[in-house]
Protein backbone atom coordinates (compact mmCIF):
# COMPACT_ATOMS: atom_id res chain seq x y z
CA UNK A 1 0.00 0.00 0.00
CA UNK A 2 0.78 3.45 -1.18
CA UNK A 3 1.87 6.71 1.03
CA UNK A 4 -1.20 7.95 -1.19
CA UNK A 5 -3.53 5.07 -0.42
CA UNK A 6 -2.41 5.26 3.26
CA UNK A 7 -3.48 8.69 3.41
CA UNK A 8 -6.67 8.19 1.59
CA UNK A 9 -7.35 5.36 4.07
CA UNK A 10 -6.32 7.76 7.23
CA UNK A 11 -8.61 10.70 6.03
CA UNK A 12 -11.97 8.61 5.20
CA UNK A 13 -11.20 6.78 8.89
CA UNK A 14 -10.93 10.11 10.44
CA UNK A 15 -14.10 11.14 8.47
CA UNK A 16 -16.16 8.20 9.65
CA UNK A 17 -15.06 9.72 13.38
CA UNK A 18 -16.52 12.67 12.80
CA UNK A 19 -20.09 11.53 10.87
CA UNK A 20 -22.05 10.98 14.77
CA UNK A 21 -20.98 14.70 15.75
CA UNK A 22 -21.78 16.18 12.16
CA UNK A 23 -25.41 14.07 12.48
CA UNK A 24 -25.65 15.24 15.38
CA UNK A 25 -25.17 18.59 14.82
CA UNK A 26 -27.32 18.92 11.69
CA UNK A 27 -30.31 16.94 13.54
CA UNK A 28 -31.19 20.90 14.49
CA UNK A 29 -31.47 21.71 11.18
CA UNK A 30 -34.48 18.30 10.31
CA UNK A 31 -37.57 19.66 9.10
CA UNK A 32 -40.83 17.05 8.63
CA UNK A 33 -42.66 17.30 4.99
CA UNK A 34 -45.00 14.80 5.33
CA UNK A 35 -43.36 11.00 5.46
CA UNK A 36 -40.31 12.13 5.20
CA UNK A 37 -37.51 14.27 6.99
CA UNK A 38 -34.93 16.70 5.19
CA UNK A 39 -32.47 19.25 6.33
CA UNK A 40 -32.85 22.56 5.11
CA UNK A 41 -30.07 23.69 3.04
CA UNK A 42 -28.48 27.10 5.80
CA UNK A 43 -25.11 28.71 6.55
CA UNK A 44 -24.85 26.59 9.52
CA UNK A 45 -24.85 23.26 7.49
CA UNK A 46 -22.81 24.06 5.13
CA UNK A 47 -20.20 25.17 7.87
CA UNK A 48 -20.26 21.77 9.48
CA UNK A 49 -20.08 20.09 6.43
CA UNK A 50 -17.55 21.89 5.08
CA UNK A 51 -15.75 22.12 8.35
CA UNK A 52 -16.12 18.02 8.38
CA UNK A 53 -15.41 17.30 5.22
CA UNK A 54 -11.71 19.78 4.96
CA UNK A 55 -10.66 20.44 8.50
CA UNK A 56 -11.98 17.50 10.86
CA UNK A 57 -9.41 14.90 9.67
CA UNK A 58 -6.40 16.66 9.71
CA UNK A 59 -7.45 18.70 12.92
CA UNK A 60 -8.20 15.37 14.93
CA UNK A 61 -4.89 13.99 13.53
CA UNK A 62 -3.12 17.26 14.88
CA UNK A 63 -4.52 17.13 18.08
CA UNK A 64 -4.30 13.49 18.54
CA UNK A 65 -3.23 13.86 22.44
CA UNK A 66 -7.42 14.80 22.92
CA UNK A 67 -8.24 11.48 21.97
CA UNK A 68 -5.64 8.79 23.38
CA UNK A 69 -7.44 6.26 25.65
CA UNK A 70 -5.29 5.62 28.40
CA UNK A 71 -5.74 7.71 31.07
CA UNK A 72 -3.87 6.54 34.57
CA UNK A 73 -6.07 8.99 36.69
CA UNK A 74 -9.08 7.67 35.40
CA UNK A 75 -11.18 6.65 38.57
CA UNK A 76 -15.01 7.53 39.56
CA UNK A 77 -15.35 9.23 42.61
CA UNK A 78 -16.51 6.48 45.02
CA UNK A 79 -13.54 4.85 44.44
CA UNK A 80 -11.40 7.87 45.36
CA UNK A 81 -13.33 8.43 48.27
CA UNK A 82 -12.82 4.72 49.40
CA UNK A 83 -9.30 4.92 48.89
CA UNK A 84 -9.12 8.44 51.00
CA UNK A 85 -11.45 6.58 53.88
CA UNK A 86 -8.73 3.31 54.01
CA UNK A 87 -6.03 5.78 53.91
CA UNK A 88 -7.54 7.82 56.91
CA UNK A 89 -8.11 4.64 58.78
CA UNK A 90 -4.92 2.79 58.12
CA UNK A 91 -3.51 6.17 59.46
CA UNK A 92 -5.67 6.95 62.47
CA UNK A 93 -6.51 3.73 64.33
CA UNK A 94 -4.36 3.81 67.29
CA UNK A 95 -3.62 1.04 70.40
CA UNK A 96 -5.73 -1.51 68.77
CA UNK A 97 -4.01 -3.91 66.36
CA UNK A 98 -5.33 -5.82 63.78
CA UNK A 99 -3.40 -8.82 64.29
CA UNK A 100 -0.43 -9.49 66.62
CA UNK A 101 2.55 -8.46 64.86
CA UNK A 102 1.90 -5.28 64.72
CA UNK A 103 0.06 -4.70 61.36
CA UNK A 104 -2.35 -1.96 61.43
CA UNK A 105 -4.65 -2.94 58.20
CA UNK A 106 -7.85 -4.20 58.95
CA UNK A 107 -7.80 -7.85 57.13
CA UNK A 108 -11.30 -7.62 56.62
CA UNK A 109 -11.42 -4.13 54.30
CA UNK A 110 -10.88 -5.56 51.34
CA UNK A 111 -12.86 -8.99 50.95
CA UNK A 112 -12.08 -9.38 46.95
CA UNK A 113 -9.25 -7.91 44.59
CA UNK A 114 -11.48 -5.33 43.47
CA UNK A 115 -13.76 -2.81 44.99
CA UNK A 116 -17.46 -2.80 44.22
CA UNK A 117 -17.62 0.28 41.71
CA UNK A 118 -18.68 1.25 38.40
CA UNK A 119 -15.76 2.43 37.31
CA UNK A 120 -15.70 -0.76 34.36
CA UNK A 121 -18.96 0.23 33.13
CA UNK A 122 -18.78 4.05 33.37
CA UNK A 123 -15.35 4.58 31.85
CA UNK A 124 -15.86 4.03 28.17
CA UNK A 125 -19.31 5.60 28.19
CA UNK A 126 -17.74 8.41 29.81
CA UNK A 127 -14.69 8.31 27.18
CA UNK A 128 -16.73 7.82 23.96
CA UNK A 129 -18.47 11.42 25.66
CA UNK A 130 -15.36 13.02 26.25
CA UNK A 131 -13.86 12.06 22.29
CA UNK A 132 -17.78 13.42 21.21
CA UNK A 133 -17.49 16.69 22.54
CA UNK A 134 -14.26 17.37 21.27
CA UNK A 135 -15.32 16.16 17.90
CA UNK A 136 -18.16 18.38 17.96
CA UNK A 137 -15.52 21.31 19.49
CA UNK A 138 -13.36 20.01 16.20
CA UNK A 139 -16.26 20.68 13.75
CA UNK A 140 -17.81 23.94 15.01
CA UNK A 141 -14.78 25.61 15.46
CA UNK A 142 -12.82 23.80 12.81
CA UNK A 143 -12.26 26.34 10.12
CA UNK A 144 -11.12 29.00 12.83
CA UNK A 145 -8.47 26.62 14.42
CA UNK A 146 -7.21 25.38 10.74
CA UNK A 147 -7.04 29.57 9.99
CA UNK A 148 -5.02 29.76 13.35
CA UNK A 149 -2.56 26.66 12.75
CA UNK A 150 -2.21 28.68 9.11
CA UNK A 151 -0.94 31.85 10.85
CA UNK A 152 1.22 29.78 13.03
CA UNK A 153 2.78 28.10 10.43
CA UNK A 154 3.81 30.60 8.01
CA UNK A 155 4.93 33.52 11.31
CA UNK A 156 6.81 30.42 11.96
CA UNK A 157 8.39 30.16 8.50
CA UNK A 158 9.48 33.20 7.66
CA UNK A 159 10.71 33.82 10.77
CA UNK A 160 13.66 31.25 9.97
């Protein structure tokens, strides 16, 4: 495969990113005639189409940091509060050991490897919301940030 084709392959999967934000954000623009919907034709569609179709891949590819998955600090509240509450226990508890040799965890805390949370299930809804808002972010304010990165590039050209 082609630098070419490998491009061509890189922009349409970028596209296909951006087509839940763009219907989305032209579901405000669905008008009923009879049995059937259609968008009116208005400045704002064509700016999100346009703004999809030449700015949203290569903007998304720039600022590819927004959407990387991995995320260490990642962890829902209860979890962090559970953590804070061992922490201040483990710390606190005073003349009254756990077990004889002089370990001050209680043995009993933690009855499985994992804590009872929904930090498995809410994660990826809450990262597939996260990567949706900046995709709609991308595609409303695309042209703007592509006329920006154009500014930056050529101050930064012929300033060498």
């Amino acid at each position: 495969m082609g630098l070419k084709q490998l491009r061509y392959w890189q922009y349409l999967k970028h596209l296909s990113y951006g087509l839940l934000a763009v219907m989305i954000l032209l579901t405000s623009n669905l008008v009923h005639r009879g049995n059937y919907w259609t968008i009116n034709p208005s400045p704002f569609t064509a700016w999100v189409v346009l703004s999809w179709i030449a700015c949203y891949p290569f903007l998304r590819q720039h600022y590819i940091r927004m959407f990387k998955k991995t995320d260490p600090d990642l962890r829902s509240f209860k979890t962090r509060a559970l953590d804070l509450h061992q922490r201040d226990l483990n710390a606190n508890h005073k003349d009254r050991r756990w077990t004889p040799n002089g370990v001050t965890a209680n043995p009993w805390s933690y009855m499985s490897d994992t804590t009872q949370s929904t930090d498995e299930i809410l994660n990826p809804i809450y990262i597939f919301v996260v990567h949706l808002w900046y995709s709609l972010l991308l595609l409303v304010f695309g042209p703007i940030l592509m006329v920006g990165q154009g500014i930056k590039w050529m101050v930064k050209a012929f300033s060498h």
